[in-house]
PDB file of N, CA and C in Angstrom:
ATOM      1  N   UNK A   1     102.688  92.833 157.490  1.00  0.00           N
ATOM      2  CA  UNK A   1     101.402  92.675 158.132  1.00  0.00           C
ATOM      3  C   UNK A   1     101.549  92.956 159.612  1.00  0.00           C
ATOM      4  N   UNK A   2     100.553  93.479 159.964  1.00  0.00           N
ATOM      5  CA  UNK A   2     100.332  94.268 161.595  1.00  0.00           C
ATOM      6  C   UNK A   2      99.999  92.626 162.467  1.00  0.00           C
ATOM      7  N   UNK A   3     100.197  92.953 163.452  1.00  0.00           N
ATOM      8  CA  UNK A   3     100.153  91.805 164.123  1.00  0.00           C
ATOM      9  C   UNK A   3      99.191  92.033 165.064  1.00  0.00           C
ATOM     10  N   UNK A   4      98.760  93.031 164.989  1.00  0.00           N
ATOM     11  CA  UNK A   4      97.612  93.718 165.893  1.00  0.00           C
ATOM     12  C   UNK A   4      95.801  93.689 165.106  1.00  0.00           C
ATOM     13  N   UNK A   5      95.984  93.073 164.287  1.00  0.00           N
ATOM     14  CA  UNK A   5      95.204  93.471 163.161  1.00  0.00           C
ATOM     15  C   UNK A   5      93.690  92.626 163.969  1.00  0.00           C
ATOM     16  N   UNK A   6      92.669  93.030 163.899  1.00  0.00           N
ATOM     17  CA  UNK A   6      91.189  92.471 164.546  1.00  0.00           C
ATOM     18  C   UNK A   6      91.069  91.641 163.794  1.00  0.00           C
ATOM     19  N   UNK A   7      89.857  91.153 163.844  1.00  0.00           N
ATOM     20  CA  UNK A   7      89.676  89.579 162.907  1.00  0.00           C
ATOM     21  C   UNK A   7      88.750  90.425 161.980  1.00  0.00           C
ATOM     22  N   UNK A   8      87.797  91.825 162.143  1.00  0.00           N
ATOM     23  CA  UNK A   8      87.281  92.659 161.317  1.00  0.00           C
ATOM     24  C   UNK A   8      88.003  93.074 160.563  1.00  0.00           C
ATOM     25  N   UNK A   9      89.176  93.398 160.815  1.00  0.00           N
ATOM     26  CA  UNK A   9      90.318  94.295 159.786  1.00  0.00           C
ATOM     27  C   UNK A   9      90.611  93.083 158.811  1.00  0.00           C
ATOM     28  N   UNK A  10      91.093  91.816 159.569  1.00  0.00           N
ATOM     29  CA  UNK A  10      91.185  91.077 158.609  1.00  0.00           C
ATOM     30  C   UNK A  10      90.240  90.531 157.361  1.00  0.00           C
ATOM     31  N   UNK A  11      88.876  90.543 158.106  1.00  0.00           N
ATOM     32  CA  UNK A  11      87.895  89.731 157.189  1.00  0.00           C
ATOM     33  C   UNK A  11      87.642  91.162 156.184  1.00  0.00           C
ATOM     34  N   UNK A  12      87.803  92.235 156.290  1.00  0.00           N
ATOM     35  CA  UNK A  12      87.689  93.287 155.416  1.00  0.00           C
ATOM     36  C   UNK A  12      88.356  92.897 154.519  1.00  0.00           C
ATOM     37  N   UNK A  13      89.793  93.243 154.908  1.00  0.00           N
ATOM     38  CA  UNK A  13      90.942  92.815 153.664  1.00  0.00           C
ATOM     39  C   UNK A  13      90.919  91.527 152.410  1.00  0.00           C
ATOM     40  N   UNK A  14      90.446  90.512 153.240  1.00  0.00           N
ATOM     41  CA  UNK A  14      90.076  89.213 153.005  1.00  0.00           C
ATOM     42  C   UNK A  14      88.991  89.616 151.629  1.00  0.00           C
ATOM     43  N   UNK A  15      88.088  90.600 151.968  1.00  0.00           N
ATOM     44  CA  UNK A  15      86.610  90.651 151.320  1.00  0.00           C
ATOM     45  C   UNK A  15      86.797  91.660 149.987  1.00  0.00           C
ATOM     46  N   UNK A  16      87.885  92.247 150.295  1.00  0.00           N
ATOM     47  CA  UNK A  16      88.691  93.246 149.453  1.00  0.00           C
ATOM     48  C   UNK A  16      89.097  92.739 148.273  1.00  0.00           C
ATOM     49  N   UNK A  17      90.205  91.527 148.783  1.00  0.00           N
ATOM     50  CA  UNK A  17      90.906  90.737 147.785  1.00  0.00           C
ATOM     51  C   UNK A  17      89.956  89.442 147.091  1.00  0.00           C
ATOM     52  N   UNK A  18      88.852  89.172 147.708  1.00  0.00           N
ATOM     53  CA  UNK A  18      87.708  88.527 146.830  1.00  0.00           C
ATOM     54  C   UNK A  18      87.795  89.434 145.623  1.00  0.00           C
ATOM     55  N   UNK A  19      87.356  90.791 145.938  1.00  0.00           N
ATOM     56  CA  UNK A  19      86.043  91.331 145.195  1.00  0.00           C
ATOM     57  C   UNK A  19      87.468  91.246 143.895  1.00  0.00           C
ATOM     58  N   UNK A  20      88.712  91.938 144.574  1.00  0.00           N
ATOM     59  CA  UNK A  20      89.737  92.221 143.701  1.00  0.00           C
ATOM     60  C   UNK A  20      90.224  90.799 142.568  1.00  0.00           C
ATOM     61  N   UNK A  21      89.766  89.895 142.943  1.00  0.00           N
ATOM     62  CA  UNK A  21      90.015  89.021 142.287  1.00  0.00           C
ATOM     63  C   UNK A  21      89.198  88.131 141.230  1.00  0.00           C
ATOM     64  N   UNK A  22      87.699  88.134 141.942  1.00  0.00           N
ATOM     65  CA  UNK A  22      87.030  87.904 141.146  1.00  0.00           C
ATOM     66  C   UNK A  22      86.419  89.149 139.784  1.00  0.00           C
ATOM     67  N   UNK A  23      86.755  90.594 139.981  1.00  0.00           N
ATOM     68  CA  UNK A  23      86.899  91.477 139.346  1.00  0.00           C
ATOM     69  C   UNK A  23      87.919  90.857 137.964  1.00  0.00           C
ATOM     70  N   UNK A  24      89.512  90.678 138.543  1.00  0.00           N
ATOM     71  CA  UNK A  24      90.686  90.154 137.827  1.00  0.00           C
ATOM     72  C   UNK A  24      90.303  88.957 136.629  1.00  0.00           C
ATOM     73  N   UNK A  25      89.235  87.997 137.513  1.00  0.00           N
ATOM     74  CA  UNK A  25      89.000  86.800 137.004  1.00  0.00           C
ATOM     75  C   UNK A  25      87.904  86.980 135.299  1.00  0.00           C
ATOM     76  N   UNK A  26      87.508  87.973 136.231  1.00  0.00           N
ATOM     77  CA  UNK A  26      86.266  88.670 135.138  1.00  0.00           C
ATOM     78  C   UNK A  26      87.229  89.287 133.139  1.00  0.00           C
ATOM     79  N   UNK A  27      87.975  90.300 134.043  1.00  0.00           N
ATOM     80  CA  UNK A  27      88.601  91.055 133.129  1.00  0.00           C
ATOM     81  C   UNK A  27      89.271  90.312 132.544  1.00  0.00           C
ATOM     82  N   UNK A  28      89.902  89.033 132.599  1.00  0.00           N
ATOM     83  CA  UNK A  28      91.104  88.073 131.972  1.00  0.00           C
ATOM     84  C   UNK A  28      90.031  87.146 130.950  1.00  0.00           C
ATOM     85  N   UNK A  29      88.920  86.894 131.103  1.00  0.00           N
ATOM     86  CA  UNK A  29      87.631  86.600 130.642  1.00  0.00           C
ATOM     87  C   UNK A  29      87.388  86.956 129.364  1.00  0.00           C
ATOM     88  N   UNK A  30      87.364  88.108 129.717  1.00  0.00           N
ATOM     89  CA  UNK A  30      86.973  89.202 128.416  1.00  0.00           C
ATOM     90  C   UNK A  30      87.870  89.408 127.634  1.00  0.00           C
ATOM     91  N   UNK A  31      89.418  89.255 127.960  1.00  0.00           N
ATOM     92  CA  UNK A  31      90.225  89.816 127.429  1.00  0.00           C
ATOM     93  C   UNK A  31      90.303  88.406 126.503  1.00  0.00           C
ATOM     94  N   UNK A  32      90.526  87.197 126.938  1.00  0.00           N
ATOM     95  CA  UNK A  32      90.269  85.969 126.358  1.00  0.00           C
ATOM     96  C   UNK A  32      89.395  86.004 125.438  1.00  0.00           C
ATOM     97  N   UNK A  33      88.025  86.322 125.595  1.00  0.00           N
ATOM     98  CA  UNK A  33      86.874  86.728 124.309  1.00  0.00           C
ATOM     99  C   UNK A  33      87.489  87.037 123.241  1.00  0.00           C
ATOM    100  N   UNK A  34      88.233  88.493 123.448  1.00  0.00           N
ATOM    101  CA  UNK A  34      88.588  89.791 122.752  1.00  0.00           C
ATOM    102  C   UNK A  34      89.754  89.035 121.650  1.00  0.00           C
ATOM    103  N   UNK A  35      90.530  88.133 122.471  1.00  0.00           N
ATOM    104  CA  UNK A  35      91.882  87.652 121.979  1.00  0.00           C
ATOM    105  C   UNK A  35      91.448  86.762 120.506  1.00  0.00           C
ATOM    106  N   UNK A  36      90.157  86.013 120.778  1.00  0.00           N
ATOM    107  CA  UNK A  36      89.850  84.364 120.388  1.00  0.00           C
ATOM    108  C   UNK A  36      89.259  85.486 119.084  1.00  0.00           C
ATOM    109  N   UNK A  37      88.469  86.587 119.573  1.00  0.00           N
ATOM    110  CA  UNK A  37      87.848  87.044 118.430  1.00  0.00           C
ATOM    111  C   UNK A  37      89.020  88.046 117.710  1.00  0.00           C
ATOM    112  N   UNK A  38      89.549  88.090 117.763  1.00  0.00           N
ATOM    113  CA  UNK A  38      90.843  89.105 116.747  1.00  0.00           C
ATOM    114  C   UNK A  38      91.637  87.709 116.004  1.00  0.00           C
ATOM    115  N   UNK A  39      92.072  86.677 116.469  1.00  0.00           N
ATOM    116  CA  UNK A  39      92.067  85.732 115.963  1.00  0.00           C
ATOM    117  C   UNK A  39      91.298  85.181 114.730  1.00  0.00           C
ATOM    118  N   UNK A  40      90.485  85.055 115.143  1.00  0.00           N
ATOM    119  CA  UNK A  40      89.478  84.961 114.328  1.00  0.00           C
ATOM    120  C   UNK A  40      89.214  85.709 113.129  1.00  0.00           C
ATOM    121  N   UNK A  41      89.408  86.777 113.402  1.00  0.00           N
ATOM    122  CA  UNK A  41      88.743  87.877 112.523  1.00  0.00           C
ATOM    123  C   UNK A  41      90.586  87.928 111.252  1.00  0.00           C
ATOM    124  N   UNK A  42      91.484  88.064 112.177  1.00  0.00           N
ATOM    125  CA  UNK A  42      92.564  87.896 111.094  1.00  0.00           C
ATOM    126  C   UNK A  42      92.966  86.998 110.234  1.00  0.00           C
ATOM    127  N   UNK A  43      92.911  85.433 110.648  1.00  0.00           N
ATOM    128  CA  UNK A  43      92.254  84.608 110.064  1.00  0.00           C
ATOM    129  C   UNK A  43      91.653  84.153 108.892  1.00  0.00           C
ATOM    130  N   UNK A  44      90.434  85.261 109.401  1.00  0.00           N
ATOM    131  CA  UNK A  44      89.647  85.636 107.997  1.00  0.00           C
ATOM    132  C   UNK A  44      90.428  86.893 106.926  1.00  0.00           C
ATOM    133  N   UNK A  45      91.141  87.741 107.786  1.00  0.00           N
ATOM    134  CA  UNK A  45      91.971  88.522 106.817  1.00  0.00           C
ATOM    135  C   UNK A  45      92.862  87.800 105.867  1.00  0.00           C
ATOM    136  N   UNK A  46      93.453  86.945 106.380  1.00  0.00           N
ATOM    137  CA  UNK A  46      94.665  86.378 106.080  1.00  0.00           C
ATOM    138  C   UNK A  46      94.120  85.558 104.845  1.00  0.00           C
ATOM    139  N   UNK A  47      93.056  84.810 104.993  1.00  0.00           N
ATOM    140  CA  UNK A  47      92.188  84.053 104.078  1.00  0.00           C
ATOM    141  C   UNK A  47      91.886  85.132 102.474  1.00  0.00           C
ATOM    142  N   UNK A  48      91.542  86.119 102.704  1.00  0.00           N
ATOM    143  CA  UNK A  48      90.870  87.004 102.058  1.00  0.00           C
ATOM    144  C   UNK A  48      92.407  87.729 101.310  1.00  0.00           C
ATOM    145  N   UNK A  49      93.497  88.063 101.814  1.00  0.00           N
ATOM    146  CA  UNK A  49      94.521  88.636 101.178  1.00  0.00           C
ATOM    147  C   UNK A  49      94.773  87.423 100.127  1.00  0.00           C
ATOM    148  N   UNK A  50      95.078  86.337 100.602  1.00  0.00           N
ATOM    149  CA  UNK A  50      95.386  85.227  99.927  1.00  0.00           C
ATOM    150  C   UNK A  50      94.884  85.257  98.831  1.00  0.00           C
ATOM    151  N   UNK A  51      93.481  85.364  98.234  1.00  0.00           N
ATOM    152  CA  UNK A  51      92.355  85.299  97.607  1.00  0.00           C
ATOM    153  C   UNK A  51      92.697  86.608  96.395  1.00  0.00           C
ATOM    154  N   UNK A  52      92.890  87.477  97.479  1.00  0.00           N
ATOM    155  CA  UNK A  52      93.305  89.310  96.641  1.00  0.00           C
ATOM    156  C   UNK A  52      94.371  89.142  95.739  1.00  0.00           C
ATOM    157  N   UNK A  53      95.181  88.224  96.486  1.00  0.00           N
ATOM    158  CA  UNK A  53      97.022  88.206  95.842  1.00  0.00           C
ATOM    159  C   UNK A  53      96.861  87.178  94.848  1.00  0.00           C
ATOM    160  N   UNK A  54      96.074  85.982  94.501  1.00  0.00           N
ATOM    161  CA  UNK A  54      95.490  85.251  93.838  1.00  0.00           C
ATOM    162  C   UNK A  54      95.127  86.039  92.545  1.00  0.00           C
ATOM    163  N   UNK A  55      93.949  86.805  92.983  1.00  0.00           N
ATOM    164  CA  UNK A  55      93.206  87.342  91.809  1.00  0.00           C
ATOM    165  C   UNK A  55      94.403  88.481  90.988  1.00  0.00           C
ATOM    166  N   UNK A  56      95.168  89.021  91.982  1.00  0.00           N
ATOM    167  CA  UNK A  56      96.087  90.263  91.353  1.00  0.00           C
ATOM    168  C   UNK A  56      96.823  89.276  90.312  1.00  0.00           C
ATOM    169  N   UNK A  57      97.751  88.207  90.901  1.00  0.00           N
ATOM    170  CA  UNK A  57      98.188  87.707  89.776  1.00  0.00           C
ATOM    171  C   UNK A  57      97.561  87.498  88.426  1.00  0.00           C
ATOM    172  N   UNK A  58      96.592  86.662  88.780  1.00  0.00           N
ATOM    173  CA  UNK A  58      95.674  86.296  87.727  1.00  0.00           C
ATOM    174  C   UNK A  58      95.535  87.623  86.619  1.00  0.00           C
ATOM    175  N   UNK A  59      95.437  88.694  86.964  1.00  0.00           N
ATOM    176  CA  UNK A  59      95.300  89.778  85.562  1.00  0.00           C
ATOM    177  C   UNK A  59      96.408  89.890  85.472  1.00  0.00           C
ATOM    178  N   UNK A  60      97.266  90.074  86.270  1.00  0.00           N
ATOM    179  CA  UNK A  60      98.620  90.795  85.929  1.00  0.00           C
ATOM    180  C   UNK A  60      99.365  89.427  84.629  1.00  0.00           C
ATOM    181  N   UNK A  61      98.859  88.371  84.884  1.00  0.00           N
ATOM    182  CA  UNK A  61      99.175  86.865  84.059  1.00  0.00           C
ATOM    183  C   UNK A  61      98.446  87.674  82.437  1.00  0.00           C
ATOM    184  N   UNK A  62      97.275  88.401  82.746  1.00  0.00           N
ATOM    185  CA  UNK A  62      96.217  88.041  81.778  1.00  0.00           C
ATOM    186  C   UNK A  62      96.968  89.363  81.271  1.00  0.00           C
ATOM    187  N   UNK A  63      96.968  90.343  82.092  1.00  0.00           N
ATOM    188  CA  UNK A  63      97.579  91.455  80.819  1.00  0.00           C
ATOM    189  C   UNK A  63      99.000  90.845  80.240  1.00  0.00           C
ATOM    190  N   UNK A  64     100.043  90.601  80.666  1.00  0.00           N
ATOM    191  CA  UNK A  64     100.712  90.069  80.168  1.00  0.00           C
ATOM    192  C   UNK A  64     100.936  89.003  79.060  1.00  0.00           C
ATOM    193  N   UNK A  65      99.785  88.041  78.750  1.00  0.00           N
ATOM    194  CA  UNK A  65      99.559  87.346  77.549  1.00  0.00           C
ATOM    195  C   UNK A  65      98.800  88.855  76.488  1.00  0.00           C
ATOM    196  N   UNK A  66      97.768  89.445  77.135  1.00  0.00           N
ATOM    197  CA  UNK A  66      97.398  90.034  76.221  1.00  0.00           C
ATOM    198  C   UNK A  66      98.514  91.337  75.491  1.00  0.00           C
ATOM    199  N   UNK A  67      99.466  91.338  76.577  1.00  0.00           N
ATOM    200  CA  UNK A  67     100.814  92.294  75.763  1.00  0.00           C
ATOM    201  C   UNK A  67     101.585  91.477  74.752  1.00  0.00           C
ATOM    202  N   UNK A  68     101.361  90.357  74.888  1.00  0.00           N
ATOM    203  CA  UNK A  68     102.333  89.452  74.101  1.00  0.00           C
ATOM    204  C   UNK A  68     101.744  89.506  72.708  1.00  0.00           C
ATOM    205  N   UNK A  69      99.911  88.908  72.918  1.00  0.00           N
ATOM    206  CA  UNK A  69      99.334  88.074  71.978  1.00  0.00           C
ATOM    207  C   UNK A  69      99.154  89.562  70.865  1.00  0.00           C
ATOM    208  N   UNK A  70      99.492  89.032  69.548  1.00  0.00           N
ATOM    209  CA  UNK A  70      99.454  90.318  68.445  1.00  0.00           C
ATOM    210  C   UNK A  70      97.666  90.964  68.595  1.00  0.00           C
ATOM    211  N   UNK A  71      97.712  92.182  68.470  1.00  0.00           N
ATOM    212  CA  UNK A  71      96.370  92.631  68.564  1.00  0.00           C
ATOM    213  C   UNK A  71      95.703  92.661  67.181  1.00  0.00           C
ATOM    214  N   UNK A  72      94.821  93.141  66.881  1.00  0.00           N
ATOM    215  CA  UNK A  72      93.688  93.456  65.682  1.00  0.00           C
ATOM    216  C   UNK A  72      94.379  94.630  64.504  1.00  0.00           C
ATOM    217  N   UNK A  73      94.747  95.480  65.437  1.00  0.00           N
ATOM    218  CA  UNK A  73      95.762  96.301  64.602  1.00  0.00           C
ATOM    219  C   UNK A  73      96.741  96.366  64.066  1.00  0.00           C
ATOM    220  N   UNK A  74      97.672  94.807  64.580  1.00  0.00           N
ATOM    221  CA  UNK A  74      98.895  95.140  64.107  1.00  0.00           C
ATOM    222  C   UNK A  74      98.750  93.576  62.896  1.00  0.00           C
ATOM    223  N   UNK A  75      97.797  92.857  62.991  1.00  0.00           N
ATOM    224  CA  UNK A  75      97.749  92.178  62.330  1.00  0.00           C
ATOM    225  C   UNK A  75      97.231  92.214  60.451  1.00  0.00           C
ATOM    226  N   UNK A  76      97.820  91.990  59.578  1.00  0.00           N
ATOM    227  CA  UNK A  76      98.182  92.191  58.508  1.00  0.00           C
ATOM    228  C   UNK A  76      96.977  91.887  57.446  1.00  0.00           C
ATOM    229  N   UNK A  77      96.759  92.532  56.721  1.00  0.00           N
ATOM    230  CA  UNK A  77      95.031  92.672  55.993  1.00  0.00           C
ATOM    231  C   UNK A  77      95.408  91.221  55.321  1.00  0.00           C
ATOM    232  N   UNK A  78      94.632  90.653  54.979  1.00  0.00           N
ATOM    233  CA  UNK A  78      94.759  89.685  53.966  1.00  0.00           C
ATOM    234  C   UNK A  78      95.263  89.749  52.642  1.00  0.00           C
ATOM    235  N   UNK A  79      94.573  90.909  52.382  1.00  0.00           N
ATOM    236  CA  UNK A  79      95.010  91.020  50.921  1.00  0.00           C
ATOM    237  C   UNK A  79      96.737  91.700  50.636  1.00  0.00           C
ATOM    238  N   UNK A  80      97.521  91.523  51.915  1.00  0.00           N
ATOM    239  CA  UNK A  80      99.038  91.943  51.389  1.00  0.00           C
ATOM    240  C   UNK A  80     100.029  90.594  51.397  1.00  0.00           C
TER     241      UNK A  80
END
């Protein structure tokens, strides 16, 4: 820092680093919004895979009994 500096030069600089900061204060704001809502929103992803991986089992359970359980065709007429 100049040591020569006016009290104008200074109150400029001064008015500079306001604007620069309350600008900063702004943008960290938003970015906070942005953060809370991706949160959020994965959250809900995370909820919803759960749900997906749930249901996948569930058939993959169901075809699997139905590979087991004898079908219509292979089951034996009565009359033999």
């Amino acid at each position: 820092m100049k040591h020569d500096d006016t009290p104008s030069d200074l109150d400029t600089r001064l008015t500079a680093l306001e604007s620069r900061y309350a600008y900063q204060e702004d943008w960290i704001d938003s970015l906070d919004q942005a953060i809370a809502a991706q949160e959020k929103r994965l959250a809900q992803l995370e909820r919803m895979n759960q749900l997906m991986q749930g249901k996948i089992r569930e058939q993959q359970r169901a075809l699997q009994e139905s590979d087991n359980a004898p079908s219509p065709d292979d089951e034996r007429p009565p009359h033999y």
